[in-house]
N, C-alpha and C. Protein backbone atom coordinates (compact mmCIF):
# COMPACT_ATOMS: atom_id res chain seq x y z
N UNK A 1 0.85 -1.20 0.00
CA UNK A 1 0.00 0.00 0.00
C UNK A 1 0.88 1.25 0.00
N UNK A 2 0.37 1.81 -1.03
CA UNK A 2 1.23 3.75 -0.71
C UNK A 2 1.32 4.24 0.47
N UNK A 3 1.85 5.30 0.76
CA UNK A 3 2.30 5.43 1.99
C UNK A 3 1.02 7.34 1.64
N UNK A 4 -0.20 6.90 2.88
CA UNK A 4 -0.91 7.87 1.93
C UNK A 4 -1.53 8.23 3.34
N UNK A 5 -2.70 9.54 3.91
CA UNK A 5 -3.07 9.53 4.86
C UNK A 5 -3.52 8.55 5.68
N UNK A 6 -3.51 8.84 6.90
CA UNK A 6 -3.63 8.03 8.10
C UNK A 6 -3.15 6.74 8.67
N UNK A 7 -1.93 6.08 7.43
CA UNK A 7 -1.58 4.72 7.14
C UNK A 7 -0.48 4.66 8.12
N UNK A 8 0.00 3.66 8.86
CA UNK A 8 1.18 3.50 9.57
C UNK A 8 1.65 3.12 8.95
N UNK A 9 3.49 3.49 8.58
CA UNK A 9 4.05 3.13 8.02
C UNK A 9 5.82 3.56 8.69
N UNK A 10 6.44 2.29 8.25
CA UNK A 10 7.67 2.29 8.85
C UNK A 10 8.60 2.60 7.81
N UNK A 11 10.13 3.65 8.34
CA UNK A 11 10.54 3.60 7.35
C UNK A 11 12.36 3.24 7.89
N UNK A 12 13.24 3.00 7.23
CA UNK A 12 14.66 3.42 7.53
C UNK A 12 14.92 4.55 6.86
N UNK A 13 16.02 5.19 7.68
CA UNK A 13 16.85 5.87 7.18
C UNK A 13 18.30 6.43 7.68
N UNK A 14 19.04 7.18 6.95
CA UNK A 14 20.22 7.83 7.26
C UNK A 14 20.19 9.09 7.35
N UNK A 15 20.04 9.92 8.57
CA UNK A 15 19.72 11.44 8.48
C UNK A 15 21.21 12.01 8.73
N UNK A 16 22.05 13.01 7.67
CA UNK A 16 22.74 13.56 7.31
C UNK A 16 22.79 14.97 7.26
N UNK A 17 23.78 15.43 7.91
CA UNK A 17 23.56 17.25 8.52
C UNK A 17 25.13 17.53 7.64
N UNK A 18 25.28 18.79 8.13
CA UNK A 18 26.62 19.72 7.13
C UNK A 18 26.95 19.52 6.25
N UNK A 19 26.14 18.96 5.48
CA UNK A 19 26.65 18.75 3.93
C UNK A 19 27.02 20.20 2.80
N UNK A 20 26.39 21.03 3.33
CA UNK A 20 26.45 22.35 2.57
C UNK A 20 27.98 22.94 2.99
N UNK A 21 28.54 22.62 4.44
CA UNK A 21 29.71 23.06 5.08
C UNK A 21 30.60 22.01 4.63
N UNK A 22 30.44 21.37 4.05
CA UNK A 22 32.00 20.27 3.82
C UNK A 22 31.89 19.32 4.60
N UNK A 23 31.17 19.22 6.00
CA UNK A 23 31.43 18.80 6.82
C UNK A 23 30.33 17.84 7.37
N UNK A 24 29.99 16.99 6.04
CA UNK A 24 29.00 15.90 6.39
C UNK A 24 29.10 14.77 7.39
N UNK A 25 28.05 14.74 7.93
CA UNK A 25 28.26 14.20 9.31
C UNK A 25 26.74 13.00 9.70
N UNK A 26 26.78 12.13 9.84
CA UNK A 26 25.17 11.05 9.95
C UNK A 26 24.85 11.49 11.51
N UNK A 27 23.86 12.07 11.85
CA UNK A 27 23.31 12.56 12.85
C UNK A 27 22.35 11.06 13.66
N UNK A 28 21.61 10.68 12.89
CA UNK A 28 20.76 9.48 13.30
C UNK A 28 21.00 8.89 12.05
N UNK A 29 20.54 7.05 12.42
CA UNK A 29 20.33 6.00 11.62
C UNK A 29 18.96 5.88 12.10
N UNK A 30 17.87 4.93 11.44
CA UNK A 30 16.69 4.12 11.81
C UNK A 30 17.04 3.19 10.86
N UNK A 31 17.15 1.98 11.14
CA UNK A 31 17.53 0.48 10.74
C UNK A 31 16.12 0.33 10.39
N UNK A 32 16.32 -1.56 9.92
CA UNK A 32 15.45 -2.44 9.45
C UNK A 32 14.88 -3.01 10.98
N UNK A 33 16.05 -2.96 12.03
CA UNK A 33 15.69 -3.38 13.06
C UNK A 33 14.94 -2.49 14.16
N UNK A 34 15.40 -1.39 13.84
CA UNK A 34 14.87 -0.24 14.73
C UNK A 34 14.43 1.12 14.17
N UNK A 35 13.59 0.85 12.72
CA UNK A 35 12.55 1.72 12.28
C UNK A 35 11.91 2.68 12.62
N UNK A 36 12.29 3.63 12.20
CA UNK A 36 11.30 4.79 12.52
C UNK A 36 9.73 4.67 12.49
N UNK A 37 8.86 4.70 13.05
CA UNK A 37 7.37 4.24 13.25
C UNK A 37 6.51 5.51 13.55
N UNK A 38 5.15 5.50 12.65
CA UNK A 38 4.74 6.67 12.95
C UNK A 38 3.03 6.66 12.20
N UNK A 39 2.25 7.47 11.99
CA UNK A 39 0.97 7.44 11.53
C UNK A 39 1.21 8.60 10.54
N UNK A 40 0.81 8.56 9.58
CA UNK A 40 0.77 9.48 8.32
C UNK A 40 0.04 10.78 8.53
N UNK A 41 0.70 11.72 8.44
CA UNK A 41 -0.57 12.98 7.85
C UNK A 41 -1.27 13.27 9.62
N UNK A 42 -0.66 13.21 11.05
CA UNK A 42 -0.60 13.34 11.64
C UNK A 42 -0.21 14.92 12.79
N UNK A 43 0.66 15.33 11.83
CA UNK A 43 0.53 16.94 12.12
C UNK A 43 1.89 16.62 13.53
N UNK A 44 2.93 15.36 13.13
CA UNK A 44 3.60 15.01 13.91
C UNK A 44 5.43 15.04 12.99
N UNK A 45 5.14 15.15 12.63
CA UNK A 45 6.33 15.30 11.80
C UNK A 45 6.89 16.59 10.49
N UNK A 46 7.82 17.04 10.13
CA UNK A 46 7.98 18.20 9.47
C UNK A 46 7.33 18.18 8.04
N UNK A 47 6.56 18.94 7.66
CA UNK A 47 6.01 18.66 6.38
C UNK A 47 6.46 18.14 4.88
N UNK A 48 7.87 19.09 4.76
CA UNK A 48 8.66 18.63 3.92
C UNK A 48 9.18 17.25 3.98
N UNK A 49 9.27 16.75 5.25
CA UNK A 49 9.70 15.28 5.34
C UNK A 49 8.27 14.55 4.75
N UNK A 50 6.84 14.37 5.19
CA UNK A 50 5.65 13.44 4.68
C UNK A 50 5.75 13.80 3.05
N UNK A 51 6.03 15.60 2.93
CA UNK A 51 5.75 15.58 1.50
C UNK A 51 6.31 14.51 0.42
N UNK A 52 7.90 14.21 0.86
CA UNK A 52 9.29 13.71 0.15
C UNK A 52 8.46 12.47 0.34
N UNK A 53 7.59 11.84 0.97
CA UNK A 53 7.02 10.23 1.56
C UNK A 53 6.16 10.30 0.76
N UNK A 54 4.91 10.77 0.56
CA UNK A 54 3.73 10.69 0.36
C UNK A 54 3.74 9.86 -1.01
N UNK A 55 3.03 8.72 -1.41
CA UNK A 55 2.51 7.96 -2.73
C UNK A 55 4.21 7.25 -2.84
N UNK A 56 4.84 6.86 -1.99
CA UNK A 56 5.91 5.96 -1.65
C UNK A 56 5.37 4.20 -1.77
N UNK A 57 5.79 3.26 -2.21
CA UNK A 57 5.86 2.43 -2.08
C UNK A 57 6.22 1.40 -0.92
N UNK A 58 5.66 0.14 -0.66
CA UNK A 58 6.74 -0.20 0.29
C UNK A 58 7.96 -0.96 -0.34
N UNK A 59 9.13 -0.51 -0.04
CA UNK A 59 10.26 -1.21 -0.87
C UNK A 59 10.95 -0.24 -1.63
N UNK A 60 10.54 1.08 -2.02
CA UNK A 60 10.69 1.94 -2.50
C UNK A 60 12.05 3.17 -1.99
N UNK A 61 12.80 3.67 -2.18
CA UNK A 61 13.56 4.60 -2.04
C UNK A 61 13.43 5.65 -2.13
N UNK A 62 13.72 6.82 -0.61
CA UNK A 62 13.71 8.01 -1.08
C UNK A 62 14.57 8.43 -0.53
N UNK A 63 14.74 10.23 -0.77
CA UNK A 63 16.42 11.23 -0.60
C UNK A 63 15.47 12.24 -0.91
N UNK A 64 15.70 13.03 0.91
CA UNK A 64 14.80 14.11 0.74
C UNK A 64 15.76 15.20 1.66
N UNK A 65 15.81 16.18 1.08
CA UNK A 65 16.42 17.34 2.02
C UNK A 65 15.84 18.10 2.09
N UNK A 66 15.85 18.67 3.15
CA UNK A 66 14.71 19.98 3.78
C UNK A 66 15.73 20.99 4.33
N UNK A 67 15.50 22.07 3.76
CA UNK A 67 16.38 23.41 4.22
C UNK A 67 16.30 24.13 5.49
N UNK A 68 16.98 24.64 6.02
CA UNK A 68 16.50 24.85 7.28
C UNK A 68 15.40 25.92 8.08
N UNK A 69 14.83 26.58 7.11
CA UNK A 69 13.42 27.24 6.77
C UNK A 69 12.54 26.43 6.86
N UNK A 70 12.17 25.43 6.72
CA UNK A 70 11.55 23.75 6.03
C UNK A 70 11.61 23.39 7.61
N UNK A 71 12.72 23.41 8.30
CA UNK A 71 13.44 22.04 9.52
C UNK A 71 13.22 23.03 10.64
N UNK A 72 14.02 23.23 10.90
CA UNK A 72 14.32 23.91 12.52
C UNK A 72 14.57 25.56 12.65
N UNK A 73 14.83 26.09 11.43
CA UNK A 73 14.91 27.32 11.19
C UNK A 73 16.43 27.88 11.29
N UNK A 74 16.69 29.00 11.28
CA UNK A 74 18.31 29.50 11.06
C UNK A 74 18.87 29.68 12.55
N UNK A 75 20.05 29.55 12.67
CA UNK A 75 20.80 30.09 13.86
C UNK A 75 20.59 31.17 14.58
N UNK A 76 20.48 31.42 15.55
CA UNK A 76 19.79 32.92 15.52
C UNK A 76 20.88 32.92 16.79
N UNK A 77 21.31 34.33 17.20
CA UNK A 77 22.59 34.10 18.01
C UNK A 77 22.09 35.27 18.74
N UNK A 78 20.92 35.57 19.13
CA UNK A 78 19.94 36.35 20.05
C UNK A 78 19.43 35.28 20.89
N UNK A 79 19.48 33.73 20.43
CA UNK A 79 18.91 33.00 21.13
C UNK A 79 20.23 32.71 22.45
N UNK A 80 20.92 32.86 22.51
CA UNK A 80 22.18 32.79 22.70
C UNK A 80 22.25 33.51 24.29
N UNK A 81 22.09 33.36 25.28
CA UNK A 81 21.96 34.50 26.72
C UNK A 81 22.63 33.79 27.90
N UNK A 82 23.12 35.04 28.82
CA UNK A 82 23.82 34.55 30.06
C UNK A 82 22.49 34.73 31.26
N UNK A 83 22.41 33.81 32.17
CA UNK A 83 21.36 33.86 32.47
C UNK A 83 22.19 34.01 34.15
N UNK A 84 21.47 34.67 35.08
CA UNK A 84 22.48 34.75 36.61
C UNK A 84 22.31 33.34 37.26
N UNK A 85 23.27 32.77 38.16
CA UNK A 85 23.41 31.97 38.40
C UNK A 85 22.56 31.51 39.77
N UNK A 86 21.89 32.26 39.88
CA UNK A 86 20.92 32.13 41.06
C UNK A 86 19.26 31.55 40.45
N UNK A 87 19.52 31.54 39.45
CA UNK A 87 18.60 31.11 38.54
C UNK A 87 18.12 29.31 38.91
N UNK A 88 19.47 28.79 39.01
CA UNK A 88 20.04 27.52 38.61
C UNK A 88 19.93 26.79 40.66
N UNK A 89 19.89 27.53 41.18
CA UNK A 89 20.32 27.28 42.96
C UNK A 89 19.13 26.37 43.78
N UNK A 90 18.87 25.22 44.03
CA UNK A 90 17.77 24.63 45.09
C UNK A 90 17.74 25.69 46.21
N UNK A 91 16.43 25.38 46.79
CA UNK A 91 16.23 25.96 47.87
C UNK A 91 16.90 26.18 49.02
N UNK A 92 17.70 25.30 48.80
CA UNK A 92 19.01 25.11 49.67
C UNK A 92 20.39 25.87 49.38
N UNK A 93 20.45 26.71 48.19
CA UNK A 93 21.26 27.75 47.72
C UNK A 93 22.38 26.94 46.71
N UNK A 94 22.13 25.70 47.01
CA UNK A 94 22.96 24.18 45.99
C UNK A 94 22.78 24.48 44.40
N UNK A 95 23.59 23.90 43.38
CA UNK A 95 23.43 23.63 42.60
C UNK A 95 24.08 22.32 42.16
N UNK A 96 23.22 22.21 41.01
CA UNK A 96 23.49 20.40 40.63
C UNK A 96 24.18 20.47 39.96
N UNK A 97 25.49 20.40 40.05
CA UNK A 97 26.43 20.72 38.92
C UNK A 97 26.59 19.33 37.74
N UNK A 98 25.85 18.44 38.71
CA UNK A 98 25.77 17.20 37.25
C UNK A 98 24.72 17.34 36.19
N UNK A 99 23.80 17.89 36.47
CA UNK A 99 22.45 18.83 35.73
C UNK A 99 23.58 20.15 34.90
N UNK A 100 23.83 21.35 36.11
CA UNK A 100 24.23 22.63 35.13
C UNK A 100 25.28 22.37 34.68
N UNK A 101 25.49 22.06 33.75
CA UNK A 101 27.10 21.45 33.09
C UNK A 101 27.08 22.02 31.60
N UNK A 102 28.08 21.63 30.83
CA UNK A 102 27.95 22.57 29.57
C UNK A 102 27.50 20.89 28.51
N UNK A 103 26.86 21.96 27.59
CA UNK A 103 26.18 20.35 26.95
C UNK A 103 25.03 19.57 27.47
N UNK A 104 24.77 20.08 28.31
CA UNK A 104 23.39 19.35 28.73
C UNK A 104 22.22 20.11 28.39
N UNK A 105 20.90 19.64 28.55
CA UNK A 105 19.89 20.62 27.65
C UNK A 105 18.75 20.39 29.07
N UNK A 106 18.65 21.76 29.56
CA UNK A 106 17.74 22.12 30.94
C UNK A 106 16.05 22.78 30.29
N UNK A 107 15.32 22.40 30.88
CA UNK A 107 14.53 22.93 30.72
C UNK A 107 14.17 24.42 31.61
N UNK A 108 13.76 25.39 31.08
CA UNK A 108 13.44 26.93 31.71
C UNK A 108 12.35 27.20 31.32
N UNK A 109 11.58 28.11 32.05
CA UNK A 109 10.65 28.86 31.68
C UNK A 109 10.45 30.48 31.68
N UNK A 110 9.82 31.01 30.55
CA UNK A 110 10.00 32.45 30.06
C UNK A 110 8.63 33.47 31.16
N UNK A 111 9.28 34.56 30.55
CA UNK A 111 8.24 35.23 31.66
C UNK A 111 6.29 35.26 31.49
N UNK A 112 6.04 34.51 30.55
CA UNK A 112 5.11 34.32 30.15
C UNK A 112 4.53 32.60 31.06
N UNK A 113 5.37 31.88 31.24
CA UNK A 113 5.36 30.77 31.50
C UNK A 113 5.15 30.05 30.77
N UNK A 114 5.88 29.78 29.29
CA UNK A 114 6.27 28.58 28.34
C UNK A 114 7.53 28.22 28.75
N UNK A 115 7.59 26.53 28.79
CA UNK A 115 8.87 25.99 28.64
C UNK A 115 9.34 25.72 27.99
N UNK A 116 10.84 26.45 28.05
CA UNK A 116 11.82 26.70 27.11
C UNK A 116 12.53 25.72 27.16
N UNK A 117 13.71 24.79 26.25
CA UNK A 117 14.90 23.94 26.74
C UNK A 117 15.76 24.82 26.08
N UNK A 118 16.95 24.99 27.03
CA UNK A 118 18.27 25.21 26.58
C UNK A 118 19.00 24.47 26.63
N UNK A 119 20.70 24.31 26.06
CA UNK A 119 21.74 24.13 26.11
C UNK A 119 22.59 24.39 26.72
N UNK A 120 23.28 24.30 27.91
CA UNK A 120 24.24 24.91 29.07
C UNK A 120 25.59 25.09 27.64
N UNK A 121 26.25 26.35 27.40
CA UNK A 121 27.41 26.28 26.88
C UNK A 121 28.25 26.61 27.85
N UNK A 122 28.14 27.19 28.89
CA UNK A 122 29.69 27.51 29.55
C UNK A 122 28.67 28.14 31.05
N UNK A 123 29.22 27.81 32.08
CA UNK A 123 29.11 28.09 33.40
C UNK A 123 30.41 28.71 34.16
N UNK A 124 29.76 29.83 35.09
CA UNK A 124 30.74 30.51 35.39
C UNK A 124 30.32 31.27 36.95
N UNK A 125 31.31 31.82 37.64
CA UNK A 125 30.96 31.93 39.07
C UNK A 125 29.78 32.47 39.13
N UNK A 126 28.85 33.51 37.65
CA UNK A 126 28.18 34.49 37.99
C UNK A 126 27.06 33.74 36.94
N UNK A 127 27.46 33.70 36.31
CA UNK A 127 26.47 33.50 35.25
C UNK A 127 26.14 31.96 34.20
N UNK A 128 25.25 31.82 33.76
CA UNK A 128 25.02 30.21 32.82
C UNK A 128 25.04 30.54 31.77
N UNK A 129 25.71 30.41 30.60
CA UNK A 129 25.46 30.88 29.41
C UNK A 129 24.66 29.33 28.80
N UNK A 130 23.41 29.83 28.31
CA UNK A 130 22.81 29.12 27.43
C UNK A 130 22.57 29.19 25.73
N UNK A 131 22.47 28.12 25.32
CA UNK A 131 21.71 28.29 24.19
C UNK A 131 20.40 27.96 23.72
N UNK A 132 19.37 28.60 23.46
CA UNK A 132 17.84 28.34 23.05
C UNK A 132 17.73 27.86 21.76
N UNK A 133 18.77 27.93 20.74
CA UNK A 133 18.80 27.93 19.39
C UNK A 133 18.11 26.17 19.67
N UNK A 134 17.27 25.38 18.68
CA UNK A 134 17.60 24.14 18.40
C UNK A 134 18.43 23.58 18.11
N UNK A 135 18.68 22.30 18.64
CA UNK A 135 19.97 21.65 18.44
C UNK A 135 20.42 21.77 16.90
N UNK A 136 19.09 21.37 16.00
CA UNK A 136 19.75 21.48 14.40
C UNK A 136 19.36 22.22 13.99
N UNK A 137 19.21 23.52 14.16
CA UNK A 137 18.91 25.32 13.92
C UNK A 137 19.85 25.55 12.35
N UNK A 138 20.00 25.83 11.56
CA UNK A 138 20.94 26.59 10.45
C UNK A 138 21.33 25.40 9.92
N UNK A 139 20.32 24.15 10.06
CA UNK A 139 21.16 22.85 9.73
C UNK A 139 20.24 22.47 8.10
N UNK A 140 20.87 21.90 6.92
CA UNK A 140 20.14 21.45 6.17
C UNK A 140 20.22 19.89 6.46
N UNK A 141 18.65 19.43 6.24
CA UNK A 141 18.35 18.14 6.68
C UNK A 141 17.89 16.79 5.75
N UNK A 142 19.50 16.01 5.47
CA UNK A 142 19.26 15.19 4.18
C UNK A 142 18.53 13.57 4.47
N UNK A 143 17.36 13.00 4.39
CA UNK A 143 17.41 11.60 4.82
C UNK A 143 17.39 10.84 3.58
N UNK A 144 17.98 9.76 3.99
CA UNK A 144 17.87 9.17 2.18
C UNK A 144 17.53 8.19 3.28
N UNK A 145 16.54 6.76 2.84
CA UNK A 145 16.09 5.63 3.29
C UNK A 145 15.32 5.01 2.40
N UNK A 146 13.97 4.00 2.90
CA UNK A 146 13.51 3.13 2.67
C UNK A 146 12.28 2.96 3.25
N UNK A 147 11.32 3.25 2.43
CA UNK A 147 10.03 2.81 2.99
C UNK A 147 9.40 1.14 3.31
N UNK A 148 9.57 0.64 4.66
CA UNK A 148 9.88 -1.14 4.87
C UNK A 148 8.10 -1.73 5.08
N UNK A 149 7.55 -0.56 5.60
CA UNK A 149 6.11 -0.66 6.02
C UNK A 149 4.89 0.13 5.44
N UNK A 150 3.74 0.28 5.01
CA UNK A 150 2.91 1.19 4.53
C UNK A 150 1.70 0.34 4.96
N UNK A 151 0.69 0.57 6.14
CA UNK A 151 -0.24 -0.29 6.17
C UNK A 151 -1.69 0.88 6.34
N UNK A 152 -2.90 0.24 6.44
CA UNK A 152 -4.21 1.34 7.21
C UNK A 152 -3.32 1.08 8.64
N UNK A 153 -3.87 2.32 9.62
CA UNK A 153 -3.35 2.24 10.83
C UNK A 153 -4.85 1.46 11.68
N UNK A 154 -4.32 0.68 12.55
CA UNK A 154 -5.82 0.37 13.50
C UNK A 154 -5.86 1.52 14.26
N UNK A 155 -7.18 1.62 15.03
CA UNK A 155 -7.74 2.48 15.51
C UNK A 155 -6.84 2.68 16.99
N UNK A 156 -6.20 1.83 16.97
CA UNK A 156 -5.46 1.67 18.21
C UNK A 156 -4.24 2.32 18.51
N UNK A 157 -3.41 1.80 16.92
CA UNK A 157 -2.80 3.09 16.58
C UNK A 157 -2.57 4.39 16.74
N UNK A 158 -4.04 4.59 15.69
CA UNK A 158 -4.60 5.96 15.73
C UNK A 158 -4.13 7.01 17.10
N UNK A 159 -5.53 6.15 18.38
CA UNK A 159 -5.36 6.99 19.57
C UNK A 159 -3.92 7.20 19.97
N UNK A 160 -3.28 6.44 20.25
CA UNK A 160 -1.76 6.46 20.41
C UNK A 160 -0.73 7.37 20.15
N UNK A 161 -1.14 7.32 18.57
CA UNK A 161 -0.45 8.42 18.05
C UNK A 161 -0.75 10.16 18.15
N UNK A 162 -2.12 10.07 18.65
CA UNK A 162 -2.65 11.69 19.45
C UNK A 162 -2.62 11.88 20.95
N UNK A 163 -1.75 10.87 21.51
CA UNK A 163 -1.46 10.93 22.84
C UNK A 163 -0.42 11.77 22.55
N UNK A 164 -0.52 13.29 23.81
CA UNK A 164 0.51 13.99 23.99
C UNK A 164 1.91 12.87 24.05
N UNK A 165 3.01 13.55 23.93
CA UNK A 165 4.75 13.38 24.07
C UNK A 165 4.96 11.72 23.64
N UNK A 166 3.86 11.76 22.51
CA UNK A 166 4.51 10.48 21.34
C UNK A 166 4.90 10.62 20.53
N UNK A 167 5.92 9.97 19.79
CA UNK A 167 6.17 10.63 18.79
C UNK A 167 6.69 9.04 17.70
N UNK A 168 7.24 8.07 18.47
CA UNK A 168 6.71 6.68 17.85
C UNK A 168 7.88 6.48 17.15
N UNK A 169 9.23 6.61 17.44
CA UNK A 169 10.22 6.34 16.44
C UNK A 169 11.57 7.14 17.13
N UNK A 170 12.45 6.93 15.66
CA UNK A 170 13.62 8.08 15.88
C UNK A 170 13.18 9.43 15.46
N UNK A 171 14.19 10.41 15.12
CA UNK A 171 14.22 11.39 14.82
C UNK A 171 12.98 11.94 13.78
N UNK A 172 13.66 11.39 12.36
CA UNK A 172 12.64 10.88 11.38
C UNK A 172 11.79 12.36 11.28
N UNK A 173 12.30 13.76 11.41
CA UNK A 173 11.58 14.84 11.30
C UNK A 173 10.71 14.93 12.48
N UNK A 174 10.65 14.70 13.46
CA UNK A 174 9.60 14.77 14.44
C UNK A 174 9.48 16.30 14.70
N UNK A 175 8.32 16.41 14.54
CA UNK A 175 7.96 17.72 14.97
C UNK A 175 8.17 18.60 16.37
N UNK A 176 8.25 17.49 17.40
CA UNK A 176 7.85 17.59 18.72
C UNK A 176 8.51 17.96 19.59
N UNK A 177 9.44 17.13 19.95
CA UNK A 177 10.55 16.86 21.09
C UNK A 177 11.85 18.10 20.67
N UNK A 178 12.55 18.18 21.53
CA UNK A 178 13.45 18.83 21.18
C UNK A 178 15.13 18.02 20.93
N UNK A 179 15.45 17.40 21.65
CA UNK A 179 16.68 16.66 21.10
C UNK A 179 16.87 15.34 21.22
N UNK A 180 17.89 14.78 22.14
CA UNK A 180 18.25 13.44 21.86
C UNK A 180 17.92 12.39 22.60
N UNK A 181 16.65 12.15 23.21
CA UNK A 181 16.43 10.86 24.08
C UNK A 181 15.77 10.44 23.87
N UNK A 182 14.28 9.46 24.50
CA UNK A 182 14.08 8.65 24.11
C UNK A 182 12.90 8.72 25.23
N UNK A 183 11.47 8.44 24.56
CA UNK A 183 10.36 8.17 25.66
C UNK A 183 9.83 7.03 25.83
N UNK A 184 9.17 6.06 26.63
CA UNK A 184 8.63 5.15 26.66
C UNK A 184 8.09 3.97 25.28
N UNK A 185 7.73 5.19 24.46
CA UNK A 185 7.07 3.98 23.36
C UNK A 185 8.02 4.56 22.20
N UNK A 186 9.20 5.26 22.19
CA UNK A 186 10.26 5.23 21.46
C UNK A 186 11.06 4.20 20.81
N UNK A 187 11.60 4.06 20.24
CA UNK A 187 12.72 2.98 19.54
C UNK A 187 13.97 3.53 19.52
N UNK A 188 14.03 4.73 19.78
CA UNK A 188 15.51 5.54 19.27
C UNK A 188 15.29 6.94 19.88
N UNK A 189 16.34 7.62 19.38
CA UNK A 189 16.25 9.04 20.08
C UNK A 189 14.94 9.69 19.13
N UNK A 190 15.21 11.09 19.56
CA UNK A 190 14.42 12.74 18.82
C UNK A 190 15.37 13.16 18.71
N UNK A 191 16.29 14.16 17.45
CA UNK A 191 16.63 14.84 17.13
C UNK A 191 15.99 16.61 17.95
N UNK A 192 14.72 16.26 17.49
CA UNK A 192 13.89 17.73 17.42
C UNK A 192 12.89 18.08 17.26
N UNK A 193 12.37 19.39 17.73
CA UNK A 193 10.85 19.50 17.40
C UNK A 193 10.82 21.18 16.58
N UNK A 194 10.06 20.53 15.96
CA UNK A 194 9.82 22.17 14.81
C UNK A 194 9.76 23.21 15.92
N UNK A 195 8.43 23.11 16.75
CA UNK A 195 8.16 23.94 17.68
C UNK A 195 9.06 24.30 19.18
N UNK A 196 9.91 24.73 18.41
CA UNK A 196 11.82 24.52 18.76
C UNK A 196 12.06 24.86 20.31
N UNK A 197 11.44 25.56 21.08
CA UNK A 197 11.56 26.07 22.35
C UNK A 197 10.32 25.11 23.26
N UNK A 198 9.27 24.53 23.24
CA UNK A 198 8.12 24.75 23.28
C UNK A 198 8.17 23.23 23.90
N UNK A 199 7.30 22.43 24.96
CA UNK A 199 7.64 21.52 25.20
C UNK A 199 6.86 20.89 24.63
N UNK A 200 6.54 19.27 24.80
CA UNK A 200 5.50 18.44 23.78
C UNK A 200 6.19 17.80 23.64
N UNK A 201 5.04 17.00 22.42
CA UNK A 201 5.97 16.51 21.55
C UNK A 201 6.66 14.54 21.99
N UNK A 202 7.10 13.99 21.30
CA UNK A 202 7.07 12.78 21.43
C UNK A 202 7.71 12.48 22.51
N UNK A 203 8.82 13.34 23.31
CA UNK A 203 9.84 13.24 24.18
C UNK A 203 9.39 13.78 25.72
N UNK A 204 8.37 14.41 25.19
CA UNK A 204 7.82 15.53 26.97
C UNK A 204 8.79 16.00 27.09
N UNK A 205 9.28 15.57 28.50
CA UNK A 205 10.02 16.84 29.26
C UNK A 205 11.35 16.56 28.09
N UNK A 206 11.26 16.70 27.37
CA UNK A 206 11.88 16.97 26.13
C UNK A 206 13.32 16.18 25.89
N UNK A 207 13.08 14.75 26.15
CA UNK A 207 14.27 13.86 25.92
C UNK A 207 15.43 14.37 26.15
N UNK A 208 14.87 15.35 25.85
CA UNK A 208 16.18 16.17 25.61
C UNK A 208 16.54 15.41 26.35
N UNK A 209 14.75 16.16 24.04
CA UNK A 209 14.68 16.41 23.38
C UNK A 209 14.90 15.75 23.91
């Protein structure tokens, strides 16, 4: 069956970043063994990615790149802030320095009260420098794979797949999550979620993403 609305369908692939910089690099795999899994036309994944799918075969090959307008959007180096370090302190005036570390991705919230995830880049007596950017922000996003599955989804499916912080796979364009872990009915990490600051999404408190 085509790979067409509402159908579950599994796919592999090889997702490939810096190719425009020289500096191509395989970000995620999804194997034959550990498939990306997901419901079609779901409003769960990046559009340009279902578009590159859509009337796919099973057995079929595709190579789809999505620009980063398309993906996660451009670098933005406003996203970029030192935040005071009292920010970061338990009630007890402590900090978790195995949590605030550089490279790890914290969740915050803005003065509005949306949660934000950042990136710890550098900690210092006074201040946390973070990054808000998405992990693959200014990134162009190449997957070349294999469509292994194309079925109707059961209804069982279905609900599943409209359960908040699912997202049913690896990376695979997920709209949701923000970076690299892994939730309960996962197979693999999240890369990312379109809705780049914002929590949700297949990962919740954001695998992180």
């Amino acid at each position: 069956m085509k790979v067409q609305q509402n159908n579950y369908v599994e796919v592999t692939y090889t997702l490939i970043v810096g190719e425009n910089d020289g500096e191509a690099t395989v970000m995620e795999q999804a194997t034959k063994e550990r498939p990306f899994r997901f419901i079609f036309g779901m409003n769960m994944l990046l559009p340009k990615f279902e578009e590159g799918l859509l009337g796919k075969e099973i057995g079929e090959s595709f190579d789809i790149k999505i620009s980063p307008a398309d993906a996660y959007g451009e670098y933005e180096e406003e996203r970029v802030v030192n935040l005071s370090l009292d920010l970061f302190k338990d009630e007890n005036g402590k900090i978790d320095t195995s949590m605030v570390a550089p490279d790890h991705t914290l969740p915050m919230m803005d003065n509005e009260g949306n949660v934000m995830h950042g990136t710890v880049v550098e900690v210092t007596d006074n201040h946390v420098k973070m990054d808000f950017n998405h992990p693959l922000a200014g990134e162009e996003l190449h997957f070349v794979g294999e469509v292994i599955e194309s079925r109707e989804a059961t209804l069982e499916e279905m609900a599943k797949a409209t359960q908040p912080h699912h997202c049913g796979g690896n990376c695979g364009g997920c709209k949701g999550c923000h970076s690299d872990g892994a939730d309960d009915d996962s197979e693999g990490g999240c890369c990312g979620g379109k809705d780049k600051n914002k929590e949700g999404g297949c990962c919740g408190g954001n695998c992180n993403k």
